[in-house]
Protein backbone atom coordinates (compact mmCIF):
# COMPACT_ATOMS: atom_id res chain seq x y z
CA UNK A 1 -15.58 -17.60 5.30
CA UNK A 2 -12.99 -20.61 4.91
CA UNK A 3 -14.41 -20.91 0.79
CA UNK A 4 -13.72 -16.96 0.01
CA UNK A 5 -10.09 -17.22 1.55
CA UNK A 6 -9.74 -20.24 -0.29
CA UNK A 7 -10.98 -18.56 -3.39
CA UNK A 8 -8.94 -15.96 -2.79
CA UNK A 9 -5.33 -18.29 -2.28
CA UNK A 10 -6.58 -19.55 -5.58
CA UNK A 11 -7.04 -16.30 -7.62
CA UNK A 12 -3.84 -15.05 -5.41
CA UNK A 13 -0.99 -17.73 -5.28
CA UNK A 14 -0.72 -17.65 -8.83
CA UNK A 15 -0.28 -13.98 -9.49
CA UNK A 16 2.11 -14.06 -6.97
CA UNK A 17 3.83 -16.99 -8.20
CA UNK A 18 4.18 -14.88 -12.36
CA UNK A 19 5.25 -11.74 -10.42
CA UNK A 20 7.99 -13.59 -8.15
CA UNK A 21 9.39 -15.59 -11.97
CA UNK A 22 9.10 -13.10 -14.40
CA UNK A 23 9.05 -9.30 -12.47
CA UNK A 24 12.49 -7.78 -11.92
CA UNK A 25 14.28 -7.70 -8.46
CA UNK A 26 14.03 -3.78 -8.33
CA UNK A 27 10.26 -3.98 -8.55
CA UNK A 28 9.44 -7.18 -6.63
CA UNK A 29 11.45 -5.03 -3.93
CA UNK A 30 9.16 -2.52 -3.86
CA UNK A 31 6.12 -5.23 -3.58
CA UNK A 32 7.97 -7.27 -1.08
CA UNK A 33 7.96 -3.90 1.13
CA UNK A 34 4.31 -2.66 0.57
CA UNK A 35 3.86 -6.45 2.40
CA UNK A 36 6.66 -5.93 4.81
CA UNK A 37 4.90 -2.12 5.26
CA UNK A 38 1.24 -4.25 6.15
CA UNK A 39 2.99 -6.31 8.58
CA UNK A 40 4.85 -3.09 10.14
CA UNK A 41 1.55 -1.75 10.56
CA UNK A 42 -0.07 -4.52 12.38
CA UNK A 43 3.31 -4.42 14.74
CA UNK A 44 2.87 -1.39 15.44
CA UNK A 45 -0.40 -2.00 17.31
CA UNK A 46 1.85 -4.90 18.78
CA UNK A 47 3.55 -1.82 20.26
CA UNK A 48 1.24 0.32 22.07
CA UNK A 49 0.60 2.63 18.59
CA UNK A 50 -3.09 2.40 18.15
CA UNK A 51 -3.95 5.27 16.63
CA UNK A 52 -3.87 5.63 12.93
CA UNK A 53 -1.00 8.49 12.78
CA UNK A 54 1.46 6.83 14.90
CA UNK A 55 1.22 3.40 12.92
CA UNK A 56 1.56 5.43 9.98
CA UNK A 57 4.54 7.70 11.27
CA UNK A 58 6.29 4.03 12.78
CA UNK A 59 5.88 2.31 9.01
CA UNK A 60 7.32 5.54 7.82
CA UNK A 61 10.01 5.01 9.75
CA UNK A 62 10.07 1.31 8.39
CA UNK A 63 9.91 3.05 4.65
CA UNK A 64 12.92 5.62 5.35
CA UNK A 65 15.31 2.90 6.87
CA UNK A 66 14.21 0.45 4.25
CA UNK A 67 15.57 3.07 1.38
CA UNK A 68 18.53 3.83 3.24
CA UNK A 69 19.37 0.02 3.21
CA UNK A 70 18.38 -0.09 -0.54
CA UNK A 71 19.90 3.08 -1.23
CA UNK A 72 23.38 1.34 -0.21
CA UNK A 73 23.56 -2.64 -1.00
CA UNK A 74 26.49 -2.89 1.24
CA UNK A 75 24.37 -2.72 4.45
CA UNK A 76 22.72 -6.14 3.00
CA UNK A 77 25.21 -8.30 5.33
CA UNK A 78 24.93 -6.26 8.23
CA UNK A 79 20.80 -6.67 8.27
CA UNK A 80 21.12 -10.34 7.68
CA UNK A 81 23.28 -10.51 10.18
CA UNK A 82 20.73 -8.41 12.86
CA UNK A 83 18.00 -10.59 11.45
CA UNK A 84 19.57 -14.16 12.50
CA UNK A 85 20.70 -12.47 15.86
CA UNK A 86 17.29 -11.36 16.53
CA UNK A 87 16.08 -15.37 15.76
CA UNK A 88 18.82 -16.42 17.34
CA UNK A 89 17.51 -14.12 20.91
CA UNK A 90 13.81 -15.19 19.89
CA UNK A 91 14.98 -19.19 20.68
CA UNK A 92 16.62 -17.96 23.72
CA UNK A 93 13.47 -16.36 24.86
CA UNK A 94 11.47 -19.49 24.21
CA UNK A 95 13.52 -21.97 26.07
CA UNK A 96 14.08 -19.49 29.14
CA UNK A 97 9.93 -19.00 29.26
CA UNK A 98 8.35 -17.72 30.75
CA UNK A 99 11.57 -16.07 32.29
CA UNK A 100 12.08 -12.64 30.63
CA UNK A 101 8.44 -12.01 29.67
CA UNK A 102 8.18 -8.40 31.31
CA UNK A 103 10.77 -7.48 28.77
CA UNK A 104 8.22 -8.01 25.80
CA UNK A 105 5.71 -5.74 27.89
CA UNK A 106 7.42 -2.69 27.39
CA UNK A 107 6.35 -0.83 24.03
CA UNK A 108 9.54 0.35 23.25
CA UNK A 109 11.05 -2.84 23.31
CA UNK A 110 8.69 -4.30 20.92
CA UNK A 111 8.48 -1.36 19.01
CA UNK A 112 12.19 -1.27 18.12
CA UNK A 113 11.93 -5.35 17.74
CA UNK A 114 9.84 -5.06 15.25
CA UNK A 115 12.00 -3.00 12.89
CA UNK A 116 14.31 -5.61 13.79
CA UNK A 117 12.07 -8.35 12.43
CA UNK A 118 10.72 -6.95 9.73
CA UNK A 119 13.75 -4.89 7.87
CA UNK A 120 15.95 -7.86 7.30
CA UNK A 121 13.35 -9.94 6.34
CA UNK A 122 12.35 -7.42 3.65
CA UNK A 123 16.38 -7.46 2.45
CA UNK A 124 16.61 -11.30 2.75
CA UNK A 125 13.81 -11.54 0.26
CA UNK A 126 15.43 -9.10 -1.77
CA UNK A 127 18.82 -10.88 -1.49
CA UNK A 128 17.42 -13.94 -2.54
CA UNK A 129 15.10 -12.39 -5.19
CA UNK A 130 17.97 -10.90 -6.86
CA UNK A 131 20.24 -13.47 -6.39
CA UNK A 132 20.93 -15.75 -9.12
CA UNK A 133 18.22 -18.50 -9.77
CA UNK A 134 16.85 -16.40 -6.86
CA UNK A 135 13.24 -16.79 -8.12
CA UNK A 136 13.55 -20.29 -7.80
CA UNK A 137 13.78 -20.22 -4.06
């Protein structure tokens, strides 16, 4: 098990590595999501949705607010912004544990957290990407 993923980091870091230097910010966006899209899908699960059609409908959701956001560049700030708040409340939560756990046991909650999480970590790579030098970091 531990040799294939190995392997696989092998065959894998590389390609990723060419696409991040030499692909254009426009379609490493559209890669960066399909990984962001993955991860919705596993929070999803995170949030009470596991059946196939409701993960599917909630990274939808993740797909149609992700365009919206690309759609208009000037929402960047604003999701960067959201994204170091939500850190910023995910330190809080850690150092008042295990105060404030029943919070993270209602499936809304995490449900909406998640798009939260994962949206302006999609733009910040996308910020970054298409900054300039971007590829470098």
């Amino acid at each position: 098990m531990l040799r294939t993923r190995i392997i696989t980091a092998l065959i894998l870091a590389p390609l990723v590595l060419a696409a991040v230097i030499w692909v254009p910010s426009r379609y490493l966006a559209v890669v960066f999501w399909l990984v962001a899209a993955a991860g919705c899908y596993e929070w999803a699960a995170l949030a009470g949705l596991h059946k196939p059609l409701p993960r599917l409908l909630y990274v939808a959701l993740f797909g149609v607010l992700a365009a919206l956001v690309y759609l208009d560049h000037g929402l960047f700030p604003i999701l960067l912004l959201i994204g170091c708040g939500v850190w910023v409340f995910a330190a809080c939560c850690v150092l008042m544990f295990p105060r404030g756990t029943e919070l993270f046991k209602k499936d809304m909650f995490v449900a909406v957290l998640g798009m939260l999480v994962l949206l302006p970590a999609w733009v910040a790579l996308v910020v970054i990407h298409g900054a300039a030098d971007g590829y470098l970091w």
